[in-house]
Protein backbone atom coordinates (compact mmCIF):
# COMPACT_ATOMS: atom_id res chain seq x y z
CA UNK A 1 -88.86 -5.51 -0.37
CA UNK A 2 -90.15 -3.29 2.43
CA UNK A 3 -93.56 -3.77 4.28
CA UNK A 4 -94.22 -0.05 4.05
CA UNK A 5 -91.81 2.91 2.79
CA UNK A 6 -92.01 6.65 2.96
CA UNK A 7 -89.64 8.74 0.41
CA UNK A 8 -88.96 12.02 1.17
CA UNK A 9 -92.34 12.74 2.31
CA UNK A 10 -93.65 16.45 2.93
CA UNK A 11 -96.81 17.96 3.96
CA UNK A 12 -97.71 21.38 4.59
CA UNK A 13 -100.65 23.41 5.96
CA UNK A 14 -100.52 26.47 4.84
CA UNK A 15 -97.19 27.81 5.77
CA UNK A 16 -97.03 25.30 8.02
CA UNK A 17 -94.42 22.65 6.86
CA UNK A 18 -95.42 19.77 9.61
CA UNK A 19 -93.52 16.19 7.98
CA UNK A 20 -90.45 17.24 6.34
CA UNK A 21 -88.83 15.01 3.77
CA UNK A 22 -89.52 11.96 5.99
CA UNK A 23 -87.78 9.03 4.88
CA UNK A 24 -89.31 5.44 6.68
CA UNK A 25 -88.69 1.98 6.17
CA UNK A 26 -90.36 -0.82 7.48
CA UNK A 27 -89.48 -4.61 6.74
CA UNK A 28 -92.17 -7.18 5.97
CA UNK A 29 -92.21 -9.07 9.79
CA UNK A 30 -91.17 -5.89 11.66
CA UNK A 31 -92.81 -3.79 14.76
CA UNK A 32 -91.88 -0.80 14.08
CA UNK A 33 -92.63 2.33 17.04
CA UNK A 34 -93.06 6.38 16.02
CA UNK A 35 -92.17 8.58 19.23
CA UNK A 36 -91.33 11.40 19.78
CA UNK A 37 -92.74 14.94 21.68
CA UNK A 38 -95.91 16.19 21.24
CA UNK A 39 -95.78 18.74 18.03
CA UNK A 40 -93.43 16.18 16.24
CA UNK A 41 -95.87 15.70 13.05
CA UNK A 42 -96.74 11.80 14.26
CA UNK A 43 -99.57 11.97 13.57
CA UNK A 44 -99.68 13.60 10.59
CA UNK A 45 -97.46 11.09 9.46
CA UNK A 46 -99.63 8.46 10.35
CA UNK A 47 -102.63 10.17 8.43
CA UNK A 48 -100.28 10.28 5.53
CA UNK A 49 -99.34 6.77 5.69
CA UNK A 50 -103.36 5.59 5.81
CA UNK A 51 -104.26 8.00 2.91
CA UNK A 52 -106.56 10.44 5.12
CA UNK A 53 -103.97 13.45 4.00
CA UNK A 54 -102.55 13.73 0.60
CA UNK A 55 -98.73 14.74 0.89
CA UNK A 56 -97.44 18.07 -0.61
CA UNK A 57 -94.23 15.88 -1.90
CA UNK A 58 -92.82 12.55 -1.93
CA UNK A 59 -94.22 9.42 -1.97
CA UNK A 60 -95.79 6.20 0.08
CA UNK A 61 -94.80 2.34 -0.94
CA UNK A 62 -96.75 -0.14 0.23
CA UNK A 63 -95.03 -3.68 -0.43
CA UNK A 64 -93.42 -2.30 -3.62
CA UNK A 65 -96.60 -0.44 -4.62
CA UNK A 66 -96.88 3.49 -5.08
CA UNK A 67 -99.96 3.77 -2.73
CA UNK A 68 -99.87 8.06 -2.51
CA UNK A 69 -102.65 8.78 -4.41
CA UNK A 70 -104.46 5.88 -3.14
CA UNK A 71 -107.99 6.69 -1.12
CA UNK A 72 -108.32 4.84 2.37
CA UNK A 73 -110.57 2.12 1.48
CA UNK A 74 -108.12 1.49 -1.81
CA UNK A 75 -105.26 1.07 0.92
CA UNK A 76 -107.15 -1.26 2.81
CA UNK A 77 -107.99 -3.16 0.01
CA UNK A 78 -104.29 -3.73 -0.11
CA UNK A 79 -103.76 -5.13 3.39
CA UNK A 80 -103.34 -2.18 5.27
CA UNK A 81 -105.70 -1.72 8.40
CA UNK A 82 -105.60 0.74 11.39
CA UNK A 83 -106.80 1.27 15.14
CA UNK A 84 -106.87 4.95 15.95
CA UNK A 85 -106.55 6.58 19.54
CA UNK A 86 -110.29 7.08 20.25
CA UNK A 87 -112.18 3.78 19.64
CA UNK A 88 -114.72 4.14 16.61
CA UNK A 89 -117.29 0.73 18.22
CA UNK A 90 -120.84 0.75 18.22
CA UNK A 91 -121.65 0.85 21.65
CA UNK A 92 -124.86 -0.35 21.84
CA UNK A 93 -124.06 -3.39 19.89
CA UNK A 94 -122.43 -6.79 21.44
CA UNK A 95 -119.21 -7.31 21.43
CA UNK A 96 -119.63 -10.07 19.19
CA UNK A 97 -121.83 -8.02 16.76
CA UNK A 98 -119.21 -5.48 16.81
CA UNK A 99 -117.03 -8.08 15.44
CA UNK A 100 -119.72 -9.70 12.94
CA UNK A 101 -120.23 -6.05 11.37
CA UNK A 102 -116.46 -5.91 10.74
CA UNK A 103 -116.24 -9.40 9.31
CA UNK A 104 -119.52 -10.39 7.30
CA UNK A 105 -118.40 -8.99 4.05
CA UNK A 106 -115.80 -11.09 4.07
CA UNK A 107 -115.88 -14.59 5.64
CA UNK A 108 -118.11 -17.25 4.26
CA UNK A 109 -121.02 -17.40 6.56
CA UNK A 110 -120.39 -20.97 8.00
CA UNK A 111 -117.43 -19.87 8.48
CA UNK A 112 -118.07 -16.83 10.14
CA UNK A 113 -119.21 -17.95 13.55
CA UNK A 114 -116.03 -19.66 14.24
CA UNK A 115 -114.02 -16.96 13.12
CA UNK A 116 -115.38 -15.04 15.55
CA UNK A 117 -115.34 -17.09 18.42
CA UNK A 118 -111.39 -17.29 17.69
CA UNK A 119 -110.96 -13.71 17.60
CA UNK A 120 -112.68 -13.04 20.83
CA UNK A 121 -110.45 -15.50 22.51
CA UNK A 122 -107.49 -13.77 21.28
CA UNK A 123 -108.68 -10.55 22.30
CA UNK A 124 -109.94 -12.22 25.81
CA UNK A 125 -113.07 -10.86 25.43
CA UNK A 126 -115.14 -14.05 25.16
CA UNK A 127 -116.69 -13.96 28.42
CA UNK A 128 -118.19 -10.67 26.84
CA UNK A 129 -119.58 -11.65 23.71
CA UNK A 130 -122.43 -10.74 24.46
CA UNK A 131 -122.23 -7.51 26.56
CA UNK A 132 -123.16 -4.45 25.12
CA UNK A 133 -119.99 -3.02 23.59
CA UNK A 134 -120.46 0.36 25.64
CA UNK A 135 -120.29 -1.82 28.87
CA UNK A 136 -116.60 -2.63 28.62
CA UNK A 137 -113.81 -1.16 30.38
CA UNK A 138 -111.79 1.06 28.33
CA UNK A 139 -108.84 -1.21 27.83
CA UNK A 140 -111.57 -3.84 26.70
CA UNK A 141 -113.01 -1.47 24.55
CA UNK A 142 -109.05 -1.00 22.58
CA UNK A 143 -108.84 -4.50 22.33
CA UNK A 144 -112.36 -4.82 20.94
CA UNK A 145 -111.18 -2.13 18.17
CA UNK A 146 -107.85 -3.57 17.63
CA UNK A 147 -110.02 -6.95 17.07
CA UNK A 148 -111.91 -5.06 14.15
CA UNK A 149 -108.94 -3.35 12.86
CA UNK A 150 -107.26 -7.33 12.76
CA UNK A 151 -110.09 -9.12 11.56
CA UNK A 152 -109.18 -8.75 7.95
CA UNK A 153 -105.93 -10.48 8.48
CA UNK A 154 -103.92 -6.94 6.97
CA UNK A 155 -100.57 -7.58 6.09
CA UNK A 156 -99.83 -3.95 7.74
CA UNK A 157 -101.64 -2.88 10.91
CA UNK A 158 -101.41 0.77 11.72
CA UNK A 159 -101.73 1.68 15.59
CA UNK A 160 -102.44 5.29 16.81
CA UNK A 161 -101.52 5.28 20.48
CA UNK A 162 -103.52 1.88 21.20
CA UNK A 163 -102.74 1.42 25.21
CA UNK A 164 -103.77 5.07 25.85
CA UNK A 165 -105.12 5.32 29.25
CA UNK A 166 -104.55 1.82 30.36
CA UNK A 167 -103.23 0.25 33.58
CA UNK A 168 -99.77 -1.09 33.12
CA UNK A 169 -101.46 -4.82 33.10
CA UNK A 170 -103.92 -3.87 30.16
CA UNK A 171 -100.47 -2.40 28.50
CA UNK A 172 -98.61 -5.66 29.02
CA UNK A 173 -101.59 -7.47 27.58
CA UNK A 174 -101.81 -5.44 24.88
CA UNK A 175 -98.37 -5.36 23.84
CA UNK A 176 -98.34 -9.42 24.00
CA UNK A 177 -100.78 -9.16 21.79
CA UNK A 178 -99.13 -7.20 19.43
CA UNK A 179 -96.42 -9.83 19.40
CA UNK A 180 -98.76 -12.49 18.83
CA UNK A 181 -100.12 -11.34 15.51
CA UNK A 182 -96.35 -9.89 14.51
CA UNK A 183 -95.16 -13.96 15.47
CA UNK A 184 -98.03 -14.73 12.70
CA UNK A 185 -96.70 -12.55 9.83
CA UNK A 186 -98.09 -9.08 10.88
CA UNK A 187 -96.23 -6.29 9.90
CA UNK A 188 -97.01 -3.36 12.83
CA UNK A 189 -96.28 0.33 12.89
CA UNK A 190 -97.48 1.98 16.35
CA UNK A 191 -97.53 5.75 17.47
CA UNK A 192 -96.99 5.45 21.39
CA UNK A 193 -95.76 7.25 23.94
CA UNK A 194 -95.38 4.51 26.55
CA UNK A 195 -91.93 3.48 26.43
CA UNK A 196 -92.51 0.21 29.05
CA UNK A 197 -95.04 -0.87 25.52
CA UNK A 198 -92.33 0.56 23.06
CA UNK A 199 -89.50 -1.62 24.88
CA UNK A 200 -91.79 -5.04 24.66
CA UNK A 201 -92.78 -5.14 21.09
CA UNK A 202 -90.54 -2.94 18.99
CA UNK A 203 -88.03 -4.61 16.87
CA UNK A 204 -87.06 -0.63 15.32
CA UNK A 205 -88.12 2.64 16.92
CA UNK A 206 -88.13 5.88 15.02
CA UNK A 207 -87.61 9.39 17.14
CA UNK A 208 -89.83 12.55 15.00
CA UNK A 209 -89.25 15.70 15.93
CA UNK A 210 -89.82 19.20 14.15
CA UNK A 211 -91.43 16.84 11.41
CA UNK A 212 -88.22 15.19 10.74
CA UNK A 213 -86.51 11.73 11.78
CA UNK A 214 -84.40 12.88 14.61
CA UNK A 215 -82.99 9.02 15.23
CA UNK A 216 -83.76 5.62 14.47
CA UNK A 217 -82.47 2.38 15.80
CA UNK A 218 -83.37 -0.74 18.84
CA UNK A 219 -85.06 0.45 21.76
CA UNK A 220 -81.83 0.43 23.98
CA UNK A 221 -79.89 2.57 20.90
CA UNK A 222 -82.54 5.32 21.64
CA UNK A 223 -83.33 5.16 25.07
CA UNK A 224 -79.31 5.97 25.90
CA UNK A 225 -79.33 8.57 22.95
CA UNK A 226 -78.72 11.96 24.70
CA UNK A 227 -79.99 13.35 21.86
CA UNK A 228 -83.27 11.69 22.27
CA UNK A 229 -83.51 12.37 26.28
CA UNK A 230 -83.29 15.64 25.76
CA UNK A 231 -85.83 16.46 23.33
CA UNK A 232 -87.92 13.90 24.54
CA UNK A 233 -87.41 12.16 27.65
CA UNK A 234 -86.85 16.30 28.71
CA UNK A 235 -83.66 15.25 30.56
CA UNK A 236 -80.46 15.91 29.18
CA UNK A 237 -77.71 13.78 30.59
CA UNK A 238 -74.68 16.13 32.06
């Protein structure tokens, strides 16, 4: 049974017809990367997927589970969890409060301390624990986020874009973290456009364009698609 499936999923705006009978699969254990130009209807897609737009057609499986009607916080409830572009952290909170917000509905309290300390030295934030959360660098600050987005232990983790403006070290980092909580059981769907990330984690990649899947396959099966360069690499191979 699939992690997380989309059946000929539509949404329009007015006129507008943005995702257009999207069909998506992803398998429980998978990373799974959305690319494609800007325009392409990712992110409506991905909006779709978490329940903050309800499609005009079609319908959204989570782990068997017709989820399309399904509020946000209902979704979550069911082991889905997301880190969007822009990082939504208190600022003037520690890093560790940050992280004790996200968690204390949910973790015994003597338990909760430790939980914490183990999360911040996945994220390799510990030394900042107990910075102010505003303070960080702004690949610190994704991590932190990612971190929240995590602490629930979701069975699906959605990721919108999460090495945006980073240095290519922060990107590495980031994507080895990715592959640490996928070698755990995570199940990860990412919108990215950075294809040195997309090449390190992604088991499948799927190309949108128009609002439709354009191509799907391995990294290397798209990459040397001339299909793909062309519409979004913006190279077409003579």
């Amino acid at each position: 049974m699939p992690m997380l499936e989309t059946r000929a999923l539509n949404k329009h705006f007015g006129g507008l017809h943005v995702t257009n009978n999207v069909d998506l699969r992803l398998e429980a254990g998978e990373v799974h990367c959305l690319i494609g130009p800007n325009g392409a209807g990712k992110s409506t897609l991905f909006r779709l997927i978490l329940g903050e737009h309800v499609p005009s057609d079609g319908q959204i499986l989570l782990a068997g589970e017709d989820v399309t009607t399904l509020k946000p916080f209902q979704r979550i409830r069911r082991g889905m969890s997301v880190k969007f572009q822009v990082p939504g952290i208190f600022k003037a909170l520690s890093v560790r409060q940050n992280l004790q917000i996200a968690m204390q509905h949910h973790f015994d309290p003597s338990a909760l301390s430790a939980e914490i300390d183990r999360l911040l030295d996945f994220l390799n934030l510990g030394p900042e624990a107990s910075q102010a959360a505003g303070n960080l660098s702004h690949g610190q600050k994704q991590w932190l986020e990612i971190g929240m987005a995590i602490s629930l232990k979701p069975r699906l983790l959605l990721l919108d874009e999460p090495t945006a403006g980073m240095s290519p070290e922060e990107t590495r980092a980031t994507g080895e973290m990715v592959k640490r909580l996928n070698a755990d059981g995570m199940t990860v769907l990412a919108v990215e456009h950075d294809m040195a990330f997309v090449r390190q984690v992604a088991h499948k990649v799927t190309v949108l364009h128009l609002g439709q899947v354009f191509a799907q396959g391995s990294i290397d099966a798209i990459v040397a698609d001339e299909r793909v360069a062309a519409i979004y690499l913006g190279q077409a191979h003579a």
